[in-house]
Structure formats: C-alpha cells, structure tokens
C-alpha atoms as a PDB file:
ATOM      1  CA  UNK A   1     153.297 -82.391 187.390  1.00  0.00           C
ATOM      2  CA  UNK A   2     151.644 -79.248 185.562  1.00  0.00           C
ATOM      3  CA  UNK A   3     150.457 -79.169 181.863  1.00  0.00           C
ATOM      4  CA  UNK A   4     153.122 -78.488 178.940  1.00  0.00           C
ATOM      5  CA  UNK A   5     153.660 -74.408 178.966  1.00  0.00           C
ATOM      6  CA  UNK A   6     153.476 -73.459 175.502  1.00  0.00           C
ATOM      7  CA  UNK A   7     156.994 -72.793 174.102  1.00  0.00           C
ATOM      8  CA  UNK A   8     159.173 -71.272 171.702  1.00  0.00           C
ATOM      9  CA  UNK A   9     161.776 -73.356 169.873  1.00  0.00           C
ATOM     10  CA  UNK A  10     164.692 -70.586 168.853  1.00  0.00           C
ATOM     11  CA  UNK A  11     166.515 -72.126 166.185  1.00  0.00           C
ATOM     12  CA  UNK A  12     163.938 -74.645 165.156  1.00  0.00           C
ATOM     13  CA  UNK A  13     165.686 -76.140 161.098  1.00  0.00           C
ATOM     14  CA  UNK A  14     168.658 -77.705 162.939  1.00  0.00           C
ATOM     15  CA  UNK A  15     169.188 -81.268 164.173  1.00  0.00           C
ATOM     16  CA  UNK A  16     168.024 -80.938 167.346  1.00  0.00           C
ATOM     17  CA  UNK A  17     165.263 -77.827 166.775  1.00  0.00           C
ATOM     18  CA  UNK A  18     164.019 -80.136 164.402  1.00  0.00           C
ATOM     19  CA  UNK A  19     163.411 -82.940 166.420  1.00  0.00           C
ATOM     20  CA  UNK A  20     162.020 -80.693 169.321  1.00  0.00           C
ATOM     21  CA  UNK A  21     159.531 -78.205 167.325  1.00  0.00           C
ATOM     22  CA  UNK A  22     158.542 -81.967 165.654  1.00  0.00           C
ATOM     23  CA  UNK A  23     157.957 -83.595 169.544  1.00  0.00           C
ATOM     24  CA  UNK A  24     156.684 -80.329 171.111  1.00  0.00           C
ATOM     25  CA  UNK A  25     153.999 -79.612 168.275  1.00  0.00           C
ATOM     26  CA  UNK A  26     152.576 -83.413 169.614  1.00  0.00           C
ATOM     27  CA  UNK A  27     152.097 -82.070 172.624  1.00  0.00           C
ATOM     28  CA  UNK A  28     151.492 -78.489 172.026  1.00  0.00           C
ATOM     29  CA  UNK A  29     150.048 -77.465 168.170  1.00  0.00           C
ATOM     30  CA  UNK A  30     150.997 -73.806 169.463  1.00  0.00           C
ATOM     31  CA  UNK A  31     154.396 -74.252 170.067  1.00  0.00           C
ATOM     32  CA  UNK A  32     156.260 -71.391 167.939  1.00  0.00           C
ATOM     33  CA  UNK A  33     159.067 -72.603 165.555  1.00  0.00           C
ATOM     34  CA  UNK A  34     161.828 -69.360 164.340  1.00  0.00           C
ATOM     35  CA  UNK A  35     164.675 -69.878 161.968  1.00  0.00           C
ATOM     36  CA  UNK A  36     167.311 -67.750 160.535  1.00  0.00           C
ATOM     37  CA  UNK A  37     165.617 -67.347 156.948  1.00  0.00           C
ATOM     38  CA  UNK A  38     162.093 -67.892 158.158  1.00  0.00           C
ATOM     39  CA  UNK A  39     161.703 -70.691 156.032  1.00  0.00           C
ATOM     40  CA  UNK A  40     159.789 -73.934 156.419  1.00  0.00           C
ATOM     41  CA  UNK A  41     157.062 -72.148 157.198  1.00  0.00           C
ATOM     42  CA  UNK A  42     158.874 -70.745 160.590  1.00  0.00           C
ATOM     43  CA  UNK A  43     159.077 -67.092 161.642  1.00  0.00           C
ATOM     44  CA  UNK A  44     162.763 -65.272 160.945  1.00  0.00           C
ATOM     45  CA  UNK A  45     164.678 -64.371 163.313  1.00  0.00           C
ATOM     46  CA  UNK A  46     168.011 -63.817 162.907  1.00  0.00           C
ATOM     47  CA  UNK A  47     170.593 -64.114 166.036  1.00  0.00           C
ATOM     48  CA  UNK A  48     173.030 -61.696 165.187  1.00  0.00           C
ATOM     49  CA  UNK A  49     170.069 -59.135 164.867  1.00  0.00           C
ATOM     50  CA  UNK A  50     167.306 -60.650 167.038  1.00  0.00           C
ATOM     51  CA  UNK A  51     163.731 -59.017 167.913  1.00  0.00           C
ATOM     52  CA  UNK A  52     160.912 -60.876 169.657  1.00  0.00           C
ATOM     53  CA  UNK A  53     158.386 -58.187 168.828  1.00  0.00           C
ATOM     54  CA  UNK A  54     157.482 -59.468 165.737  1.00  0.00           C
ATOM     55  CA  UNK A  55     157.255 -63.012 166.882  1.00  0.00           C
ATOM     56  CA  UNK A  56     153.466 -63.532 168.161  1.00  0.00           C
ATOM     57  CA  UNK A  57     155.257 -64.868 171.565  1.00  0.00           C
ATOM     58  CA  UNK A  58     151.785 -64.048 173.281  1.00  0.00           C
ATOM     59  CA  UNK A  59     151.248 -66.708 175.540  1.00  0.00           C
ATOM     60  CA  UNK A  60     154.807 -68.238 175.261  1.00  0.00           C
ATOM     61  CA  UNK A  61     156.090 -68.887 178.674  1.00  0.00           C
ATOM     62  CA  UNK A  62     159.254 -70.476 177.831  1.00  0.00           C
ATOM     63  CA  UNK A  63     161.448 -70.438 174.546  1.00  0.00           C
ATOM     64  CA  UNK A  64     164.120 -73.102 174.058  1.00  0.00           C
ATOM     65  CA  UNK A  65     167.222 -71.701 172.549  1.00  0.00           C
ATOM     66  CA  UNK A  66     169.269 -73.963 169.535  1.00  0.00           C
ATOM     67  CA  UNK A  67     169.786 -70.906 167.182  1.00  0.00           C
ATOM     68  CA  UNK A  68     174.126 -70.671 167.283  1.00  0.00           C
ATOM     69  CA  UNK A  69     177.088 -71.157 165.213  1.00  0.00           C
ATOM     70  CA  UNK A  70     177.907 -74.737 165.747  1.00  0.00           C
ATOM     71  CA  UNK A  71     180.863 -76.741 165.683  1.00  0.00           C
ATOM     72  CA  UNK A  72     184.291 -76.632 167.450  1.00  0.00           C
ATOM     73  CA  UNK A  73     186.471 -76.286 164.295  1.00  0.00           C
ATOM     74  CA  UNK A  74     183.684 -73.615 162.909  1.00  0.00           C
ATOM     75  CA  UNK A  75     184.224 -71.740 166.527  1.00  0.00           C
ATOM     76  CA  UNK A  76     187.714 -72.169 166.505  1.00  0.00           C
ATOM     77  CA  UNK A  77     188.412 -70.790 163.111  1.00  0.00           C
ATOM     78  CA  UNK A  78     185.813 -68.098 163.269  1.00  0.00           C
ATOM     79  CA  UNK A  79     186.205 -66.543 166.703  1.00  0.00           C
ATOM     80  CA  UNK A  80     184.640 -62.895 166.366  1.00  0.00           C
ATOM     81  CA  UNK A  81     181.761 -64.600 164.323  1.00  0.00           C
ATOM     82  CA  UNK A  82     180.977 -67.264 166.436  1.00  0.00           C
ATOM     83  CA  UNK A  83     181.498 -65.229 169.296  1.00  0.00           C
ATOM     84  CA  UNK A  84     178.928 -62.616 168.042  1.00  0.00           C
ATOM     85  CA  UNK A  85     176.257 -65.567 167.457  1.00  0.00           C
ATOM     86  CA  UNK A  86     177.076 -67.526 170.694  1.00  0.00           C
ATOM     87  CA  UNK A  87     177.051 -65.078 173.026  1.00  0.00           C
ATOM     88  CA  UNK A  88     176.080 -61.672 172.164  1.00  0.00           C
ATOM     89  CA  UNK A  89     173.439 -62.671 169.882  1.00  0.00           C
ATOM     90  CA  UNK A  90     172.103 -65.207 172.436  1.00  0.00           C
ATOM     91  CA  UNK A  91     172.600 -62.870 175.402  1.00  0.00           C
ATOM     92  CA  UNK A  92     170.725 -59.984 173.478  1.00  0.00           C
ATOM     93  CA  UNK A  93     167.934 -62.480 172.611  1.00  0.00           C
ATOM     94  CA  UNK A  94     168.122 -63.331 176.482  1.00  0.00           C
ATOM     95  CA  UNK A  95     167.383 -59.545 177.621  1.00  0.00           C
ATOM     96  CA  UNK A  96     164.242 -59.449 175.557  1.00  0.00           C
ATOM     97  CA  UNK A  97     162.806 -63.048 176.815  1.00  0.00           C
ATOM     98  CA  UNK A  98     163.378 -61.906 180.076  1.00  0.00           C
ATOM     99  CA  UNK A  99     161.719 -58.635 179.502  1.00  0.00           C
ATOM    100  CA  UNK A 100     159.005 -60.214 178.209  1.00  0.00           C
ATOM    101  CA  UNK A 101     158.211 -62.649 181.231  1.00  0.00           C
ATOM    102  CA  UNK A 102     159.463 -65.634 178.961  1.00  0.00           C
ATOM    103  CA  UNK A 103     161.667 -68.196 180.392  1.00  0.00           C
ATOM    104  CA  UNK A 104     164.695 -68.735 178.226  1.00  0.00           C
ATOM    105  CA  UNK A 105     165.932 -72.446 177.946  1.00  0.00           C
ATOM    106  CA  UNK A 106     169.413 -72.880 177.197  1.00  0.00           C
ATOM    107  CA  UNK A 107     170.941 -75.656 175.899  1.00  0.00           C
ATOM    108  CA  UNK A 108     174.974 -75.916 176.539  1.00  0.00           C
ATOM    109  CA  UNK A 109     177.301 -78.521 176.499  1.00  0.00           C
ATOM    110  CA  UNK A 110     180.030 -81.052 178.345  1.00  0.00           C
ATOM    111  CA  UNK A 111     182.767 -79.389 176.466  1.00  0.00           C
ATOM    112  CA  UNK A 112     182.669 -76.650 179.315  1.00  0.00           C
ATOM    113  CA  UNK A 113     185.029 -79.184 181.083  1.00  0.00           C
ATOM    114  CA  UNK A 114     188.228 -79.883 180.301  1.00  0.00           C
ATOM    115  CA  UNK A 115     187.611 -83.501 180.401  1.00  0.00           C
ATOM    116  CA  UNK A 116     190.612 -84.498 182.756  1.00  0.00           C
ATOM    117  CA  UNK A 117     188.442 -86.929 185.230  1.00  0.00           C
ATOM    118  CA  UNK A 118     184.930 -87.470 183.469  1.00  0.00           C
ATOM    119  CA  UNK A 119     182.051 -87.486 186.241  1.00  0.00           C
ATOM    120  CA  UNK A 120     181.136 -83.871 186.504  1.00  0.00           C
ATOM    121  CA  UNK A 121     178.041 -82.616 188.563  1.00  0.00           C
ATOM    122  CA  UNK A 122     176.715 -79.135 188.157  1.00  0.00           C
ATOM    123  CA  UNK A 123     178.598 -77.708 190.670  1.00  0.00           C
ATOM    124  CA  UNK A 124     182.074 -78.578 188.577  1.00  0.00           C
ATOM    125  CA  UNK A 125     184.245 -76.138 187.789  1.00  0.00           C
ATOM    126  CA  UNK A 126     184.098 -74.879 184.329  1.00  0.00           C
ATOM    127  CA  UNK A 127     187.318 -75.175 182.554  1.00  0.00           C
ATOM    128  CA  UNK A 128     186.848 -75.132 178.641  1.00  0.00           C
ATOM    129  CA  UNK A 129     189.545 -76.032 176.614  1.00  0.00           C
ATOM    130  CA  UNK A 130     188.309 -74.658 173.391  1.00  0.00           C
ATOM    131  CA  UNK A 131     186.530 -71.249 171.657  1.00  0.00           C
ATOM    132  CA  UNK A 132     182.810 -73.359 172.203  1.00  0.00           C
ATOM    133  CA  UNK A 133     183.284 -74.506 175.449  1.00  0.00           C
ATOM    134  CA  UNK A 134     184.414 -71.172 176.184  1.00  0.00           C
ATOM    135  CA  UNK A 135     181.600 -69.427 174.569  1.00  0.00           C
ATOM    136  CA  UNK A 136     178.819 -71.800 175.829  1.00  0.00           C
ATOM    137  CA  UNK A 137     180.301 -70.676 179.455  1.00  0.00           C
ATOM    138  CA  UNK A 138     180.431 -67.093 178.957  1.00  0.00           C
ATOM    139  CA  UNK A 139     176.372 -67.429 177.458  1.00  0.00           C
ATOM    140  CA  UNK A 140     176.094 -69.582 180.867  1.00  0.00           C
ATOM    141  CA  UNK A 141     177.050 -66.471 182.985  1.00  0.00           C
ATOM    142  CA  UNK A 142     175.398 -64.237 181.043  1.00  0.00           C
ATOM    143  CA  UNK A 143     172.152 -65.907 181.807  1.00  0.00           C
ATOM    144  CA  UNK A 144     172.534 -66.036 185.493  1.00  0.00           C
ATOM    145  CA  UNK A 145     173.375 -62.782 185.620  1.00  0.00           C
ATOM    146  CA  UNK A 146     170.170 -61.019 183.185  1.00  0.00           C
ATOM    147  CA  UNK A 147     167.694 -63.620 184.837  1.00  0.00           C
ATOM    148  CA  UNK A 148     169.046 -62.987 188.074  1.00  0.00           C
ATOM    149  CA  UNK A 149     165.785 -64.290 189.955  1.00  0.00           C
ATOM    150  CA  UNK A 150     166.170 -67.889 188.500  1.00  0.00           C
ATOM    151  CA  UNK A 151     164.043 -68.256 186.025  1.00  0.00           C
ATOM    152  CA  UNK A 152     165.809 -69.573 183.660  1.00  0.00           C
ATOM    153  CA  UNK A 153     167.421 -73.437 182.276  1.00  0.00           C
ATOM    154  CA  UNK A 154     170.379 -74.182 181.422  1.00  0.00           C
ATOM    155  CA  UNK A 155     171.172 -77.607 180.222  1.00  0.00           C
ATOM    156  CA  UNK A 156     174.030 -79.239 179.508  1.00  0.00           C
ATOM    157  CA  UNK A 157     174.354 -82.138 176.837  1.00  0.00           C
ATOM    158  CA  UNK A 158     176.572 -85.057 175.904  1.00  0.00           C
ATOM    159  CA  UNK A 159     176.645 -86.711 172.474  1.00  0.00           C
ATOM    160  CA  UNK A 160     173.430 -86.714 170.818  1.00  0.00           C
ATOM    161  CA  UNK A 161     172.267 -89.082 168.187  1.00  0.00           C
ATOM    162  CA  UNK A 162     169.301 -90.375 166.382  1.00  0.00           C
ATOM    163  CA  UNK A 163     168.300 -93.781 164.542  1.00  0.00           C
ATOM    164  CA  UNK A 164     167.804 -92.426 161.480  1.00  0.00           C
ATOM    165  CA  UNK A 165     169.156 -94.245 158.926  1.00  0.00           C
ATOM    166  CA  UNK A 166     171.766 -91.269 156.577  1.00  0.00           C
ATOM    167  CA  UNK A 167     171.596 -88.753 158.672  1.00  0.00           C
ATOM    168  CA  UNK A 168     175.030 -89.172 159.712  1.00  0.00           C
ATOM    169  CA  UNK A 169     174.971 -88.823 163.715  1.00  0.00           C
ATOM    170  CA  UNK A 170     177.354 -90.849 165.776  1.00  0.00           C
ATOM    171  CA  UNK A 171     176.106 -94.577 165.428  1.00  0.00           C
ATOM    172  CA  UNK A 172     174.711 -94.216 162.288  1.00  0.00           C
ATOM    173  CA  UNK A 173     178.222 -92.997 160.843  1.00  0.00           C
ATOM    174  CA  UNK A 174     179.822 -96.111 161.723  1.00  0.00           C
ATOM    175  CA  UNK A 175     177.627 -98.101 160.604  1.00  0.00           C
ATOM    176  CA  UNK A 176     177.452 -96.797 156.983  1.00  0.00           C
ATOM    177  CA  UNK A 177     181.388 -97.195 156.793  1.00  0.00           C
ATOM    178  CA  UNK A 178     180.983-100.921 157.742  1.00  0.00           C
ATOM    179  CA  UNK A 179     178.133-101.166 155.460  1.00  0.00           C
ATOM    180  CA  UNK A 180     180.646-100.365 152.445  1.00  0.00           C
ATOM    181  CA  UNK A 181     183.558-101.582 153.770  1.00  0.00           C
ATOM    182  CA  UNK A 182     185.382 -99.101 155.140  1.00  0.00           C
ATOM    183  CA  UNK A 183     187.607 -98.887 158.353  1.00  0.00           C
ATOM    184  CA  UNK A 184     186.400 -96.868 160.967  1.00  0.00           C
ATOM    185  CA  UNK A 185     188.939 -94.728 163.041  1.00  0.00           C
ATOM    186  CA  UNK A 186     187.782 -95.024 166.919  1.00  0.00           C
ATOM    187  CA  UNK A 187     189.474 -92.596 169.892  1.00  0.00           C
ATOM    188  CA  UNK A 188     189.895 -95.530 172.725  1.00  0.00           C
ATOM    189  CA  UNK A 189     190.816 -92.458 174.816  1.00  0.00           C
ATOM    190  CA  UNK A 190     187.745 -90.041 174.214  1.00  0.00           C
ATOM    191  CA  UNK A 191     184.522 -91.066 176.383  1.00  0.00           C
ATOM    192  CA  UNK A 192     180.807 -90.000 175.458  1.00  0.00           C
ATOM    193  CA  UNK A 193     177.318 -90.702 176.778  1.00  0.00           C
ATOM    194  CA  UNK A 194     175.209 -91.256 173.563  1.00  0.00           C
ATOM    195  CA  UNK A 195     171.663 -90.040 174.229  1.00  0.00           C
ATOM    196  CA  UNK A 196     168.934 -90.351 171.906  1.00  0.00           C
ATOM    197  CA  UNK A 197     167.532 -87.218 170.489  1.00  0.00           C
ATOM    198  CA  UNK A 198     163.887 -88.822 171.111  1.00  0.00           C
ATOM    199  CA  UNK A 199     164.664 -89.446 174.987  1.00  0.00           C
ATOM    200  CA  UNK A 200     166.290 -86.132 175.449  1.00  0.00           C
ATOM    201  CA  UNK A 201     163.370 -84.293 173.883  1.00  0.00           C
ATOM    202  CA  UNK A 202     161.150 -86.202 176.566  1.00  0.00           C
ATOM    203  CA  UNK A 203     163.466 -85.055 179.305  1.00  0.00           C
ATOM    204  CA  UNK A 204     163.683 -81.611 178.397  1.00  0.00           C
ATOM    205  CA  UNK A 205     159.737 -81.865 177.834  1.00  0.00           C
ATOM    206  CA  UNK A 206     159.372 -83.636 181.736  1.00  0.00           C
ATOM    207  CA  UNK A 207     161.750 -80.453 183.146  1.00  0.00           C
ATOM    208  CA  UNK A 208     159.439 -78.072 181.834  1.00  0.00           C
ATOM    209  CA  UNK A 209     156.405 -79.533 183.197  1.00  0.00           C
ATOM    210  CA  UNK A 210     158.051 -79.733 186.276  1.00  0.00           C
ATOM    211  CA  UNK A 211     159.337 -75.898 186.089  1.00  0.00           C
ATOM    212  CA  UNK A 212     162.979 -77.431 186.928  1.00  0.00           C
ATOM    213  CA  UNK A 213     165.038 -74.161 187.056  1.00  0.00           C
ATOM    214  CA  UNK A 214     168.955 -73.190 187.547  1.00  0.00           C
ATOM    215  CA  UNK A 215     171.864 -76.064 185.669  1.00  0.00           C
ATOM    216  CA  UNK A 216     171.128 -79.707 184.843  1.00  0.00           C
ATOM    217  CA  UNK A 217     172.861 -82.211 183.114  1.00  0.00           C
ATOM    218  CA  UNK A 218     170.914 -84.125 180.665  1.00  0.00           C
ATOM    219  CA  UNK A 219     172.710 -87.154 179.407  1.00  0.00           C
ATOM    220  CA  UNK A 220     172.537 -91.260 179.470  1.00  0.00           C
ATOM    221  CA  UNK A 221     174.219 -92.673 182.303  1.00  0.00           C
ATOM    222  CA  UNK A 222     176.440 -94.884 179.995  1.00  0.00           C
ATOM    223  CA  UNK A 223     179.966 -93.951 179.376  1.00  0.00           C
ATOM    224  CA  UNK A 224     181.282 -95.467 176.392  1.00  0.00           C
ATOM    225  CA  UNK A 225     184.364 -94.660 174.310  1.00  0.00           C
ATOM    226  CA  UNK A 226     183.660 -93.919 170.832  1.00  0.00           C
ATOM    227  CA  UNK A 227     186.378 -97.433 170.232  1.00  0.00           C
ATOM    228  CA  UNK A 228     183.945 -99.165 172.227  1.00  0.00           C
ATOM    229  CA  UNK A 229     180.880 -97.659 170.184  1.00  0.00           C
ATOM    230  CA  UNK A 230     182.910 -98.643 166.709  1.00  0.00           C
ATOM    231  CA  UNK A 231     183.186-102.700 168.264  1.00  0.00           C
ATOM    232  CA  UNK A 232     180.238-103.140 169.371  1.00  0.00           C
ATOM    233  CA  UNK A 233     178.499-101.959 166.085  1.00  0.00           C
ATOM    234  CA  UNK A 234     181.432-104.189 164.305  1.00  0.00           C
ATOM    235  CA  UNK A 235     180.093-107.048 166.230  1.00  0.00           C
ATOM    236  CA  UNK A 236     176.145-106.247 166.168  1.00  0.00           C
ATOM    237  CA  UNK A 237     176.726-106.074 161.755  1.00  0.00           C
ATOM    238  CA  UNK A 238     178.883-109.500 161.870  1.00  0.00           C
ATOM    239  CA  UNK A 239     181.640-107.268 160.616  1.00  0.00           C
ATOM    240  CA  UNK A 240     185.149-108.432 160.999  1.00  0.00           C
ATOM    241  CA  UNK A 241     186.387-106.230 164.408  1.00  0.00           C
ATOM    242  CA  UNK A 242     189.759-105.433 162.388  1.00  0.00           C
ATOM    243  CA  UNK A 243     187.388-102.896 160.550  1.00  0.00           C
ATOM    244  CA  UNK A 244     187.931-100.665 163.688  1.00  0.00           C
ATOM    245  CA  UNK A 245     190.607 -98.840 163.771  1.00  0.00           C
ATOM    246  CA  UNK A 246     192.242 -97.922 167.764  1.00  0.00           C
ATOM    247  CA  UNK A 247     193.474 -94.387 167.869  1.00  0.00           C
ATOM    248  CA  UNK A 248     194.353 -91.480 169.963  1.00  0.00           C
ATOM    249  CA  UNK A 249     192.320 -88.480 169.816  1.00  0.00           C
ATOM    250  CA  UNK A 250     195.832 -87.038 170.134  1.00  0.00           C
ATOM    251  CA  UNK A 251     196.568 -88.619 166.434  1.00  0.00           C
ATOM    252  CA  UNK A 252     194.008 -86.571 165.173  1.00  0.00           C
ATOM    253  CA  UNK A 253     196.083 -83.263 165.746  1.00  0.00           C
ATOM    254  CA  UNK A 254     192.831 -81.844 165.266  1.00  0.00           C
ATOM    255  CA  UNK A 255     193.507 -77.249 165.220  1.00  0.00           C
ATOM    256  CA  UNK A 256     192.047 -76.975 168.578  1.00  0.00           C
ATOM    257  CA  UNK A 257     192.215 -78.736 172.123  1.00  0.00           C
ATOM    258  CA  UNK A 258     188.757 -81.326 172.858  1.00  0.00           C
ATOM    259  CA  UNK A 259     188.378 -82.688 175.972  1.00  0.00           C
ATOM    260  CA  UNK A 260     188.840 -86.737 176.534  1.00  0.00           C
ATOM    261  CA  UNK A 261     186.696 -87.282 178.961  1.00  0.00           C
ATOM    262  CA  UNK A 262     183.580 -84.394 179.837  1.00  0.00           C
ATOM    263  CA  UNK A 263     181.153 -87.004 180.451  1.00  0.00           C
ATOM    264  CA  UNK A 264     178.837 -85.602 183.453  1.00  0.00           C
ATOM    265  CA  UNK A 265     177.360 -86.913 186.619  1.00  0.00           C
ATOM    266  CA  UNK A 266     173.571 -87.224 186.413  1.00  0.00           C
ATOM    267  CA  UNK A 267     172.375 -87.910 189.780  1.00  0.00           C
ATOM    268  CA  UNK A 268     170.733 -84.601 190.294  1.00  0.00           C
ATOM    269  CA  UNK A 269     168.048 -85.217 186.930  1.00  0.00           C
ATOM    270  CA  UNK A 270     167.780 -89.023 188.094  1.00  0.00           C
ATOM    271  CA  UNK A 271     166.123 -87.070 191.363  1.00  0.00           C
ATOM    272  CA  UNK A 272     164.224 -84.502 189.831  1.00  0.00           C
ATOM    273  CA  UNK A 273     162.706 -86.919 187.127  1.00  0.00           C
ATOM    274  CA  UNK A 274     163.286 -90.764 187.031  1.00  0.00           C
ATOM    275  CA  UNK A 275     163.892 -91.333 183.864  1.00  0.00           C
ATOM    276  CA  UNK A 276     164.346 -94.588 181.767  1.00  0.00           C
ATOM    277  CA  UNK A 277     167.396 -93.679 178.667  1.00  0.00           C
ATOM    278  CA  UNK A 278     166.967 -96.126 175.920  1.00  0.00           C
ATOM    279  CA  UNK A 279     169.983 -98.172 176.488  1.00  0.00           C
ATOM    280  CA  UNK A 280     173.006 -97.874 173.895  1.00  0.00           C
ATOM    281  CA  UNK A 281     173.218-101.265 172.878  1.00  0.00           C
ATOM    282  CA  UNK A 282     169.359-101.099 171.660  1.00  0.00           C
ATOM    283  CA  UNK A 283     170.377 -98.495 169.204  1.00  0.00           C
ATOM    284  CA  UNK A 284     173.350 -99.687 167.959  1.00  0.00           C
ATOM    285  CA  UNK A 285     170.474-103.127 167.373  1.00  0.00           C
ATOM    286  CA  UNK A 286     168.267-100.399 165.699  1.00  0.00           C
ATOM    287  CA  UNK A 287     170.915 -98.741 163.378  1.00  0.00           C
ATOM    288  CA  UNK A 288     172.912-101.664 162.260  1.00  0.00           C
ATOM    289  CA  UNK A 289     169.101-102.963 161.331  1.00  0.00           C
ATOM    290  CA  UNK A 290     168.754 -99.802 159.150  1.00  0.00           C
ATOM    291  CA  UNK A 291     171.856-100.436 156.943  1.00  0.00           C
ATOM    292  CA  UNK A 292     170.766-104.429 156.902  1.00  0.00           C
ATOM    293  CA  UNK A 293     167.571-103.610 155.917  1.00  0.00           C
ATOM    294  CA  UNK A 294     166.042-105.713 158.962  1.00  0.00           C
ATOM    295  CA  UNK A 295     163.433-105.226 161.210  1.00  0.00           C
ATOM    296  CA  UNK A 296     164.082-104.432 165.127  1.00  0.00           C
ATOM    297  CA  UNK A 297     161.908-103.762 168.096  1.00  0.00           C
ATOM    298  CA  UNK A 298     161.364 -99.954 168.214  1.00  0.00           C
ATOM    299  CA  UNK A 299     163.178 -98.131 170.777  1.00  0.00           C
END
C-alpha cells in the first residue's frame, strides 16, 4: 500500500464533499476543497464554467469529483440544466484534470441499472431508467473515452447515510417520524444497500492508496428494503410496527421511472481491499439512540 496522494475534493459543501474534504484533511492537511461560491473558506469553481488554473492544484494527483446537480426529480424536471452540470460541465472539468496529469475520481451511481434483477457487477449492462442514471452514464463514457489510458475512477454508489442525528439521511428520517409519532411510508418492493458515509470515505481513501483504476462498486453487502429498514428501526425504538406503513414504490407515481432493485455485486472491491462495512443493524442501534437520547457503542 503507498502513502495517501494528495487530492482534490470537487464539490467539497455537499453531503458527501463534506464528509470527504473533513476525512481526507485527517489524513492529508493539503487536500484542496472547491465549491460553487468559494465559500467556507474553499476555492470557487463553478461547473458550468470550470477552470483549474486558478486552483493551486500543484501537487494534486487525484481530484474527487461531487460538484453536480443532484436529485432525480431535480434531473428530471430540469433536463438541459442538469444535463449541462452533469455531463458537460463534468466532462469539461475532466479534459483539464487530464491535461494536467491529475487523476479524476468519479463518483456515479446504481441508478445506471434499471433495477430488474438486483446483483450487478461492473461488467452489467447499463440501462438507466431515468434523466440521472442516464446522465451519470453518459459522464461514465465520457471519462473512458478523454482518459483513454486508464487513469481514471469511477465509482459507483448505493444509498448513503450518516448517524447524525437531523440531518435527515435514510435511517435518521425514520427515526425522527417515530420519534413524533408519525407513520412512516416504506417501499417493500425497492431494495438498497445502506453504507455509511464514514466507511465509504475509508474505502474510497484505501482505493486511492492502492491506485485502484477503471469501475468499482462501492457499497455494503446488505440488501435491505427500505420496509425492512422502517421495521427494524420500529422495533430497535419499541415503537408499535403498525407505525410502518407497506407500500409500492409504484403508489408513489413519483414523475419519473426509479429502479426497484439496482443493488450491485461487490465481489470485485471485497478482492481489491477486504473491507469490514459497519453492519446496518449497528446504525439503526446508533440512530434510534440519537432520538432517545441514549448512549451506544460507536460505530
């Protein structure tokens, strides 16, 4: 294993640039933090107009990309915008990190499947059902084809989370509905693999250091629908189960198609790095404890 390469986090005020420029600066004091506004004491840089030139990059071998227009509805709704962000902005940003001998770091998502049969591998056909799955695969391309000697990451993600108690990620917003009583609407027919924004910032951090190149999937190994998320919290606050509420994803008749099932196979990062994934059930322990005000083990 070689030493951290210092890095660029692209995108670094959002949930998971947050948590990344946060665990990277542990490791790395040096690691470069952008934003859109150049606030927080970050540089600006600006996606639909981006320019690395003025970003002190000097040293940067790698720069991990989070700066898009998230959201499926947002996508959906917002086409030519989103479109410009996701993948011309991104690809543009691409060119110039190539350019510059930097290793771009992509991170995409499950929702490039159409979620039919769950247990995709890398090698799965891509067959988005939606504007951002179908964005995130035409950035995909575009960054085979610019870095067309492999140096470049692309990494795919399931549903990520933290334990944070308000911050309204998956676990944490079911448990503040059963904290005051309300009924929590669960799809029994959409499957996830919560990962924990901690253990996927180790990963990611592990990949590097290992100069892991080409598509990886980078997700817990549990499967869990988000019904089964909604009981098991139900059960972990002594909250009466009835509080869950079994539906459809179909009863949603949400404005855009999302796949049920896009949960991915994970053999090939089990072989390239080992690693442990905090298991769900300790979480769900850990955020029902925030809204009970006890005390848990750490994950």
């Amino acid at each position: 294993m070689t030493t951290m390469p210092q890095t660029a986090i692209i995108g670094a005020t959002g949930f998971l640039g947050r948590n990344f420029l946060s665990g990277y600066r542990k490791l790395r004091p040096d690691t470069v933090g952008t934003s859109r506004s150049g606030k927080e004491g970050l540089i600006d840089l600006d996606l639909l107009s981006a320019d690395i030139r003025p970003l002190k990059l000097a040293g940067c071998k790698e720069a991990l990309i989070f700066s898009s227009m998230c959201g499926m509805l947002a996508c959906e709704q917002d086409q030519v915008l989103s479109h410009r962000v996701n993948v011309e902005g991104t690809l543009h940003l691409v060119r110039q990190l190539a350019a510059a001998g930097i290793k771009p770091v992509f991170f995409s998502s499950e929702i490039v499947f159409d979620g039919m049969s769950g247990g995709y591998d890398e090698r799965a056909l891509c067959r988005p059902c939606n504007a951002y799955g179908r964005q995130k695969v035409e950035a995909e391309d575009g960054i085979k084809q610019i870095c067309a000697g492999g140096n470049y990451l692309i990494v795919r993600l399931s549903k990520i989370f933290s334990l944070i108690k308000g911050d309204g990620t998956l676990l944490d917003e079911m448990a503040s509905i059963l904290h005051r009583g309300g009924v929590v609407q669960a799809a029994a027919d959409q499957k996830i693999a919560p990962t924990l924004v901690t253990d996927l910032v180790q990963v990611v951090a592990m990949l590097q250091m290992n100069n892991v190149t080409g598509v990886i999937h980078v997700s817990s190994s549990e499967v869990w629908s988000r019904y089964e998320l909604a009981l098991a919290m139900a059960a972990q606050m002594k909250v009466d189960p009835a509080m869950v509420k079994k539906i459809s994803l179909d009863d949603l008749k949400e404005p855009y198609a999302r796949p049920k099932d896009p949960s991915m196979d994970t053999s090939k990062l089990k072989s390239v790095i080992g690693y442990d994934f905090t298991s769900t059930r300790q979480c769900i322990a850990n955020v029902a404890a925030n809204w009970e005000g006890r005390s848990v083990c750490p994950c």
